[in-house]
PDB file of N, CA and C in Angstrom:
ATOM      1  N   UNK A   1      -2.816 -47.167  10.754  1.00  0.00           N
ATOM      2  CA  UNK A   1      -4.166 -47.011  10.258  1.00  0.00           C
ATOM      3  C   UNK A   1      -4.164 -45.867   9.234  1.00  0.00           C
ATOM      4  N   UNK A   2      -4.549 -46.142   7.939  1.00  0.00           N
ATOM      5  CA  UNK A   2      -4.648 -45.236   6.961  1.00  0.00           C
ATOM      6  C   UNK A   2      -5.981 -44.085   7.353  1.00  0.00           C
ATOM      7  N   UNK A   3      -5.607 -43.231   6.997  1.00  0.00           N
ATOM      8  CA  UNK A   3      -6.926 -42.377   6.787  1.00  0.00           C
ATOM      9  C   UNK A   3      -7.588 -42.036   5.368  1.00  0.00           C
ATOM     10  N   UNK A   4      -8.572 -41.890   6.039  1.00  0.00           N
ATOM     11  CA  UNK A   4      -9.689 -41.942   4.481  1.00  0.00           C
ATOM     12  C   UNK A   4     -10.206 -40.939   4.217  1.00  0.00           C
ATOM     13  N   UNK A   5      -9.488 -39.583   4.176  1.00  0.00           N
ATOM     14  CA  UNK A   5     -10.041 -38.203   3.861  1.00  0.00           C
ATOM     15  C   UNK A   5      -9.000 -37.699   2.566  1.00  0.00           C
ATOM     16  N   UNK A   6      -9.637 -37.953   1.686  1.00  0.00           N
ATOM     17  CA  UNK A   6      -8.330 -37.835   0.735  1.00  0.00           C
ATOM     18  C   UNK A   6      -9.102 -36.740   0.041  1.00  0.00           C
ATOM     19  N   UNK A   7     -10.317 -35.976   0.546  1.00  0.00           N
ATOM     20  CA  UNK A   7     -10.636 -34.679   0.167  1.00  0.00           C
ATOM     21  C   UNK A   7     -10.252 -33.096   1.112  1.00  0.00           C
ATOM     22  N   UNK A   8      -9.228 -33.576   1.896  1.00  0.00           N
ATOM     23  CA  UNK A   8      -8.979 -32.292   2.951  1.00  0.00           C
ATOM     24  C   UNK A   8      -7.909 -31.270   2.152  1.00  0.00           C
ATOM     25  N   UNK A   9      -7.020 -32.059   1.660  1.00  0.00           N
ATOM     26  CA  UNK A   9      -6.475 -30.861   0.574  1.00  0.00           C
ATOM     27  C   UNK A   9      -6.717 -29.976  -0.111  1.00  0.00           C
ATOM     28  N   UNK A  10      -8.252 -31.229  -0.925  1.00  0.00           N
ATOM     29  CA  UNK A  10      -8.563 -29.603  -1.860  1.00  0.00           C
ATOM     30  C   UNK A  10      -9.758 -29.258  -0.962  1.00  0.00           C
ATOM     31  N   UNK A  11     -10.360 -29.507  -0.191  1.00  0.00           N
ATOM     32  CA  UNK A  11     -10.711 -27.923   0.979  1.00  0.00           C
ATOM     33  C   UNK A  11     -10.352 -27.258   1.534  1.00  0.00           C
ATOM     34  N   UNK A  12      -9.194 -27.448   2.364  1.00  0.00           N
ATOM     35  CA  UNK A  12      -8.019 -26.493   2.288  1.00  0.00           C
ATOM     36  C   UNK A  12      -8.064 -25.316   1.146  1.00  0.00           C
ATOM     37  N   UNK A  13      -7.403 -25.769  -0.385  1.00  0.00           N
ATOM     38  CA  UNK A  13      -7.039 -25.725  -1.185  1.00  0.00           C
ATOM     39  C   UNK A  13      -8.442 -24.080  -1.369  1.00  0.00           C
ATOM     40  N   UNK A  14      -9.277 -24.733  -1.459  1.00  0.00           N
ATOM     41  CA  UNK A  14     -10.819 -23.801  -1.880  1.00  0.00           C
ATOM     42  C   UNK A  14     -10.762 -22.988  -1.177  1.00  0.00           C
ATOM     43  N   UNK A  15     -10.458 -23.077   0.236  1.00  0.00           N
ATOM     44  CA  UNK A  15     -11.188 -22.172   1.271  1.00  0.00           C
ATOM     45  C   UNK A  15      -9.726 -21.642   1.034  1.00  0.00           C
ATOM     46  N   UNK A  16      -8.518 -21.673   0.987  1.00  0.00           N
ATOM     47  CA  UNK A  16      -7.285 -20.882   0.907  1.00  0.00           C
ATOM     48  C   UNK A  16      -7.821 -19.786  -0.328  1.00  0.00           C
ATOM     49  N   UNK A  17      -8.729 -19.954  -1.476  1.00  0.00           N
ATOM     50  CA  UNK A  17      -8.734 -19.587  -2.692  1.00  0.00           C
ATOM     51  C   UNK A  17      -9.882 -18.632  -2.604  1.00  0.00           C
ATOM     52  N   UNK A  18     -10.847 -18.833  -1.677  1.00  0.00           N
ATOM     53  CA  UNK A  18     -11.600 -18.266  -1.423  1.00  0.00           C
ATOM     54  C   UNK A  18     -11.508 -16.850  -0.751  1.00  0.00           C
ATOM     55  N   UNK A  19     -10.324 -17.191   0.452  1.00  0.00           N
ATOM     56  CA  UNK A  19      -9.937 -16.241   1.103  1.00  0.00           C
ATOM     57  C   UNK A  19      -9.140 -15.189   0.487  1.00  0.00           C
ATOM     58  N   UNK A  20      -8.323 -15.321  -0.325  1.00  0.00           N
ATOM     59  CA  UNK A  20      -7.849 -14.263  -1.310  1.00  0.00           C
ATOM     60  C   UNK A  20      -8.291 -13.655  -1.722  1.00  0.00           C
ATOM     61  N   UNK A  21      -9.062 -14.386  -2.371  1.00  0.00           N
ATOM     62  CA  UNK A  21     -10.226 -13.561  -3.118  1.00  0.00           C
ATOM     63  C   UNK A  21     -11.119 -12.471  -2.540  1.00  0.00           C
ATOM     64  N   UNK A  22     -11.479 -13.224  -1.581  1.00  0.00           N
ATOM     65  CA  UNK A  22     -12.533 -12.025  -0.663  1.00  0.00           C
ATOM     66  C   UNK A  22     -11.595 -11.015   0.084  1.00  0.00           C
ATOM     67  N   UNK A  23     -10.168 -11.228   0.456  1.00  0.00           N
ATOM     68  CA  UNK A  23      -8.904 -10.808   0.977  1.00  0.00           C
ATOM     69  C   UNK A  23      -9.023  -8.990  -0.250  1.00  0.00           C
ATOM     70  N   UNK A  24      -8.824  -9.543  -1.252  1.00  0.00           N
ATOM     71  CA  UNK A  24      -8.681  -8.490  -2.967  1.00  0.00           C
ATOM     72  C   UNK A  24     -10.057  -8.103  -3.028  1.00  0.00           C
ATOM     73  N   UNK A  25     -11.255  -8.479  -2.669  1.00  0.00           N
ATOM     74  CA  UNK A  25     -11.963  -8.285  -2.710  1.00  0.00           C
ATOM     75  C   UNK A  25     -12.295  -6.084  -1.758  1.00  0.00           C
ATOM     76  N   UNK A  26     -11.837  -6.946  -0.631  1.00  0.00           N
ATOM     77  CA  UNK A  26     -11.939  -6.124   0.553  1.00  0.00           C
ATOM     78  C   UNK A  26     -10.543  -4.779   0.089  1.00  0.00           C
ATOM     79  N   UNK A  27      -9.582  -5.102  -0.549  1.00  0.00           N
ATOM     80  CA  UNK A  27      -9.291  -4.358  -0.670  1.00  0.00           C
ATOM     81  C   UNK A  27      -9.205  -3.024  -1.632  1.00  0.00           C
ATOM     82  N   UNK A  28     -10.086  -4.015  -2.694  1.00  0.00           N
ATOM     83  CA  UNK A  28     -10.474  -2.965  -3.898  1.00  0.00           C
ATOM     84  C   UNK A  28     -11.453  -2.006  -3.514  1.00  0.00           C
ATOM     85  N   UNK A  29     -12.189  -2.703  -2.408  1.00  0.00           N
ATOM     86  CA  UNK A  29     -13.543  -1.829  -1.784  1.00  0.00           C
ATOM     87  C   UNK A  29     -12.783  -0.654  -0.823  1.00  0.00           C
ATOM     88  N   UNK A  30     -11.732  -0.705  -0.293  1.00  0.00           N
ATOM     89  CA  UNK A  30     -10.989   0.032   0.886  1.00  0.00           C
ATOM     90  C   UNK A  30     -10.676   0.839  -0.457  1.00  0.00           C
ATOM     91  N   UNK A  31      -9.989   0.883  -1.511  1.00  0.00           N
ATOM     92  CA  UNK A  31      -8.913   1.577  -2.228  1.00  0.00           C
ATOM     93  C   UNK A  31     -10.548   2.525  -2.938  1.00  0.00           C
ATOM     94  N   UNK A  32     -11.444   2.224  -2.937  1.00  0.00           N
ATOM     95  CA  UNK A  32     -12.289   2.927  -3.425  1.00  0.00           C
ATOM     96  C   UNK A  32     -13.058   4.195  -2.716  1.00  0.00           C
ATOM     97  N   UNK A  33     -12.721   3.849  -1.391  1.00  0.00           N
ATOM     98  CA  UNK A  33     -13.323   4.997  -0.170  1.00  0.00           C
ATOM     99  C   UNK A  33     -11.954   5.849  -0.294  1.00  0.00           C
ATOM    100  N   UNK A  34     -10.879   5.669  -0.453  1.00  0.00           N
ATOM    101  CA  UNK A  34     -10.180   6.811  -0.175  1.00  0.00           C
ATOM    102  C   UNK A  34     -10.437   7.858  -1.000  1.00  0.00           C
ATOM    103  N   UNK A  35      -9.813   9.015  -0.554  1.00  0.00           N
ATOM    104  CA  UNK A  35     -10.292  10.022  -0.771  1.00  0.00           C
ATOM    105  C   UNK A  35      -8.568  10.743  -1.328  1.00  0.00           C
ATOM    106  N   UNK A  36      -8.426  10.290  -2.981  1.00  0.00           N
ATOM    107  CA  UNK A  36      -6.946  10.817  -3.074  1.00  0.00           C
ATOM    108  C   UNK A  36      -6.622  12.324  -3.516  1.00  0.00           C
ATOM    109  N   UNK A  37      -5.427  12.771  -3.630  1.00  0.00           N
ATOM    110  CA  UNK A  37      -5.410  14.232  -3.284  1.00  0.00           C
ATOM    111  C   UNK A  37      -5.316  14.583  -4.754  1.00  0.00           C
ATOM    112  N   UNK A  38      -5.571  15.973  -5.118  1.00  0.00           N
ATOM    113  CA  UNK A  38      -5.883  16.397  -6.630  1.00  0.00           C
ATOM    114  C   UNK A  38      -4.196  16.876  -7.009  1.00  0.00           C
ATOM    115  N   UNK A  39      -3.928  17.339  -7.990  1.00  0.00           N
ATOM    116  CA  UNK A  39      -2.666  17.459  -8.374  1.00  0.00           C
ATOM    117  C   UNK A  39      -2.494  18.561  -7.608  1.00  0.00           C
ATOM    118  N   UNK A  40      -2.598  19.275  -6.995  1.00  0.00           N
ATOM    119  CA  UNK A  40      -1.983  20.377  -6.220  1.00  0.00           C
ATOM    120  C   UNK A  40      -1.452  20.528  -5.060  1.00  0.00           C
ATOM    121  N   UNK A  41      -2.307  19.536  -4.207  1.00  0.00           N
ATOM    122  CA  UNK A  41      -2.237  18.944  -2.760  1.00  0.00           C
ATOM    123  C   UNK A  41      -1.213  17.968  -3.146  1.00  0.00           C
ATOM    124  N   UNK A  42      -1.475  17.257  -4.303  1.00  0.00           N
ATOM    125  CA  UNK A  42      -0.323  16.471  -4.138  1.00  0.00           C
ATOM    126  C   UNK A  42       1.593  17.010  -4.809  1.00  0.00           C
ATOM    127  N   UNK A  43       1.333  18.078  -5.583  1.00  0.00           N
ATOM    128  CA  UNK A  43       2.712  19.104  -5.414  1.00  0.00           C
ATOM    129  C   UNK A  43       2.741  19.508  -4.350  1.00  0.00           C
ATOM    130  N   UNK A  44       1.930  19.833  -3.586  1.00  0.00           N
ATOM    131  CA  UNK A  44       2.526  21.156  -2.475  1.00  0.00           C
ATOM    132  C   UNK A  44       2.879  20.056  -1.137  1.00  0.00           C
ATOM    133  N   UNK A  45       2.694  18.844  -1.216  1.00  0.00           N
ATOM    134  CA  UNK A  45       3.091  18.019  -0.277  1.00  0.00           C
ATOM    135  C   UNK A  45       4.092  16.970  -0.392  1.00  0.00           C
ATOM    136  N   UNK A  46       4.810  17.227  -1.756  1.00  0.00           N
ATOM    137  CA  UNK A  46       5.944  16.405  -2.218  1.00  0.00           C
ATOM    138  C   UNK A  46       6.970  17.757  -2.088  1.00  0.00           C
ATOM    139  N   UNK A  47       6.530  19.312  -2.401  1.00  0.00           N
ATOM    140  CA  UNK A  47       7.605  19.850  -2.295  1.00  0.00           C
ATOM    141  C   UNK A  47       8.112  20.074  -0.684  1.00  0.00           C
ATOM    142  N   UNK A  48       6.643  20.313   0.123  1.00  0.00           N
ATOM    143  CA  UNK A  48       6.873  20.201   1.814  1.00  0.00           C
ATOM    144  C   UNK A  48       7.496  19.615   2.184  1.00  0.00           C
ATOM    145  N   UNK A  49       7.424  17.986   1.489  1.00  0.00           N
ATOM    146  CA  UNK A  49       8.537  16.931   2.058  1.00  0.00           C
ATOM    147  C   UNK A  49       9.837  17.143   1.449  1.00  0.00           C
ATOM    148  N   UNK A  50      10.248  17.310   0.248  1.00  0.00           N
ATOM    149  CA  UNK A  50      11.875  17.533  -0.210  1.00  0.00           C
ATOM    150  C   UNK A  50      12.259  18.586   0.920  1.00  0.00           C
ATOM    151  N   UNK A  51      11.643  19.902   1.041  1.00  0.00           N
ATOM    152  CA  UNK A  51      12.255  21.003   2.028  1.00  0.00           C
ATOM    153  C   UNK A  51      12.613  20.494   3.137  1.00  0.00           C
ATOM    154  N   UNK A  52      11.352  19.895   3.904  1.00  0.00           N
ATOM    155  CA  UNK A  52      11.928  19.432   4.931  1.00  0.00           C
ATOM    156  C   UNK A  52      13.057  18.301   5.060  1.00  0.00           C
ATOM    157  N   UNK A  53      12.994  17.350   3.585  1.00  0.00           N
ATOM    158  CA  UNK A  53      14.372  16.631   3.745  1.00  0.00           C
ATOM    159  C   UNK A  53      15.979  17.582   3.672  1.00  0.00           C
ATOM    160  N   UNK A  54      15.637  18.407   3.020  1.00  0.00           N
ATOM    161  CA  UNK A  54      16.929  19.389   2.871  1.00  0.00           C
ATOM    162  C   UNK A  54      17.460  19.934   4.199  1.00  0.00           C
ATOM    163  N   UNK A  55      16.569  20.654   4.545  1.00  0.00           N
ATOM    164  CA  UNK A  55      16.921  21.027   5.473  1.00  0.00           C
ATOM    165  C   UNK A  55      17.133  20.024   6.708  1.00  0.00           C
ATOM    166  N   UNK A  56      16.398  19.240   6.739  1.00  0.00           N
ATOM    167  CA  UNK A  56      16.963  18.240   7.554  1.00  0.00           C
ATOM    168  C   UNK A  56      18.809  17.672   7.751  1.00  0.00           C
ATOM    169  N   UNK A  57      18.679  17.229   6.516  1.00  0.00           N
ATOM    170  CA  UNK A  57      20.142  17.050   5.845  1.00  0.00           C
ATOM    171  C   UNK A  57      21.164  18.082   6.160  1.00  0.00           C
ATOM    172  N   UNK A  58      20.793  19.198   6.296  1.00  0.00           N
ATOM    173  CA  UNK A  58      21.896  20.159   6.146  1.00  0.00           C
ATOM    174  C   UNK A  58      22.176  20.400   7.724  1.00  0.00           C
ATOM    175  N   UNK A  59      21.046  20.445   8.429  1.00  0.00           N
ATOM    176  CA  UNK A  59      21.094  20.213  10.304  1.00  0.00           C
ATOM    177  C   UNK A  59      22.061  19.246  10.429  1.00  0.00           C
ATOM    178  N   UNK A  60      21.589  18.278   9.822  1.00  0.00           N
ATOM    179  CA  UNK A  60      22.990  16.700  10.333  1.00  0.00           C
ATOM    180  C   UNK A  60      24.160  16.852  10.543  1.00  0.00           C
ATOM    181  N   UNK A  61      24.077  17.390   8.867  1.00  0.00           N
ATOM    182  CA  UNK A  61      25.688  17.648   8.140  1.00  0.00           C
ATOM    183  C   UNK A  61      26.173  18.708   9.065  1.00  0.00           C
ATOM    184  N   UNK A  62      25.420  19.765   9.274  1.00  0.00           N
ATOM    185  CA  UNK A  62      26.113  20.861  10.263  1.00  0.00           C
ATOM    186  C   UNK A  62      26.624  20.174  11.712  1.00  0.00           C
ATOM    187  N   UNK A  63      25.547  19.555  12.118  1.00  0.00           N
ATOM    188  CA  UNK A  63      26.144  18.701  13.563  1.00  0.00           C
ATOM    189  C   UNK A  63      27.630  18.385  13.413  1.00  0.00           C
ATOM    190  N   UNK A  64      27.580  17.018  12.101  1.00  0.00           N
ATOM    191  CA  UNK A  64      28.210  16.305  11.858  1.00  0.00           C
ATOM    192  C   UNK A  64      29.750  17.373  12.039  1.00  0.00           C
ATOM    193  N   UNK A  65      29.610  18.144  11.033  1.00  0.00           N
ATOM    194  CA  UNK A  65      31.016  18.854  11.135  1.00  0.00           C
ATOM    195  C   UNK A  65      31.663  19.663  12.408  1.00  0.00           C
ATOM    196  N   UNK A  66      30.555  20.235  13.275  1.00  0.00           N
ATOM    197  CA  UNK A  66      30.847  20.552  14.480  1.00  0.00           C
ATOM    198  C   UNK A  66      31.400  19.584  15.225  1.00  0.00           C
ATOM    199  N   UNK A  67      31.097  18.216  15.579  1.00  0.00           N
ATOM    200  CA  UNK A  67      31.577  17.722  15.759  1.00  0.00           C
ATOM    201  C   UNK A  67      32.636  17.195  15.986  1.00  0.00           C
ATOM    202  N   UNK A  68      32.628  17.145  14.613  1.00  0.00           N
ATOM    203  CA  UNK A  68      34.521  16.197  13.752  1.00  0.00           C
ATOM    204  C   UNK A  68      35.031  17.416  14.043  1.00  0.00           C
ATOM    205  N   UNK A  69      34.946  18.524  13.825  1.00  0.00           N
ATOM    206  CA  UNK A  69      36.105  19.695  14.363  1.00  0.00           C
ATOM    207  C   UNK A  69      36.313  19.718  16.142  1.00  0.00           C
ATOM    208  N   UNK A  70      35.271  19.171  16.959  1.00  0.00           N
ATOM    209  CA  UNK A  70      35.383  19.377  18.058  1.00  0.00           C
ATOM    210  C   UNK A  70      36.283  17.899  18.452  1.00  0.00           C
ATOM    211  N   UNK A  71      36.257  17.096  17.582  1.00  0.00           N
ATOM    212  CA  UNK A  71      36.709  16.089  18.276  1.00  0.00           C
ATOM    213  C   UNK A  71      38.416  16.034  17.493  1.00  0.00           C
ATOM    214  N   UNK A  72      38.481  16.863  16.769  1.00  0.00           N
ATOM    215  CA  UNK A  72      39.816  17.833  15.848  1.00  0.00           C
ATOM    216  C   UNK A  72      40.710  18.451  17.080  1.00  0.00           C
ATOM    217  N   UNK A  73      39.991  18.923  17.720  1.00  0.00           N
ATOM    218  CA  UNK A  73      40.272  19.443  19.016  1.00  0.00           C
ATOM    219  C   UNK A  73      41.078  19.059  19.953  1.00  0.00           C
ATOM    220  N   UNK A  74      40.103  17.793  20.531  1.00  0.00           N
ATOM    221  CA  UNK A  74      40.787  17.373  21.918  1.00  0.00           C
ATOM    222  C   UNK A  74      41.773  16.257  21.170  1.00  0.00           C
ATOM    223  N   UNK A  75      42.325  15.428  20.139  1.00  0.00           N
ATOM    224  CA  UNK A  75      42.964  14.481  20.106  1.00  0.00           C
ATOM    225  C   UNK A  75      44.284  15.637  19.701  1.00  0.00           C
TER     226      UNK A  75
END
C-alpha cells in the first residue's frame, strides 16, 4: 500500500529550518547578556593563566626527574 503524504519531507524540512533558526536566534540573545571582560581583566587573567601553566610545568618536570633518577637507582 502506497502512502499518500508526499508533503512530510518538506515539513520536516521547515520545522528542521525553523529550529535553527530560533536555535541562532537564542544564541545571539545569550551572547548579548554576557558580560565580557575589559582589556585589563582580560591581561591580568591570560597572564594568571601562563604563570600558573609554568609553574605547573616545572612541578612535573621536577617530579619527572626525581623520579627517573630514583628509578636510576634501584635498576
Amino acid at each position: 500500500m502506497a502512502r499518500a503524504s508526499g508533503n512530510k519531507p518538506e515539513v520536516k524540512a521547515k520545522k528542521r529550518r525553523k529550529s535553527i533558526v530560533k536555535y541562532f536566534r537564542e544564541v545571539v540573545s545569550e551572547l548579548k547578556k554576557v558580560t565580557w571582560p575589559n582589556r585589563k581583566e582580560l591581561i591580568n587573567s591570560t597572564v594568571a593563566a601562563i604563570v600558573f601553566i609554568i609553574i605547573f610545568a616545572i612541578v612535573v618536570g621536577l617530579i619527572d626527574l626525581i623520579l627517573g633518577q630514583l628509578l636510576k637507582l634501584i635498576t
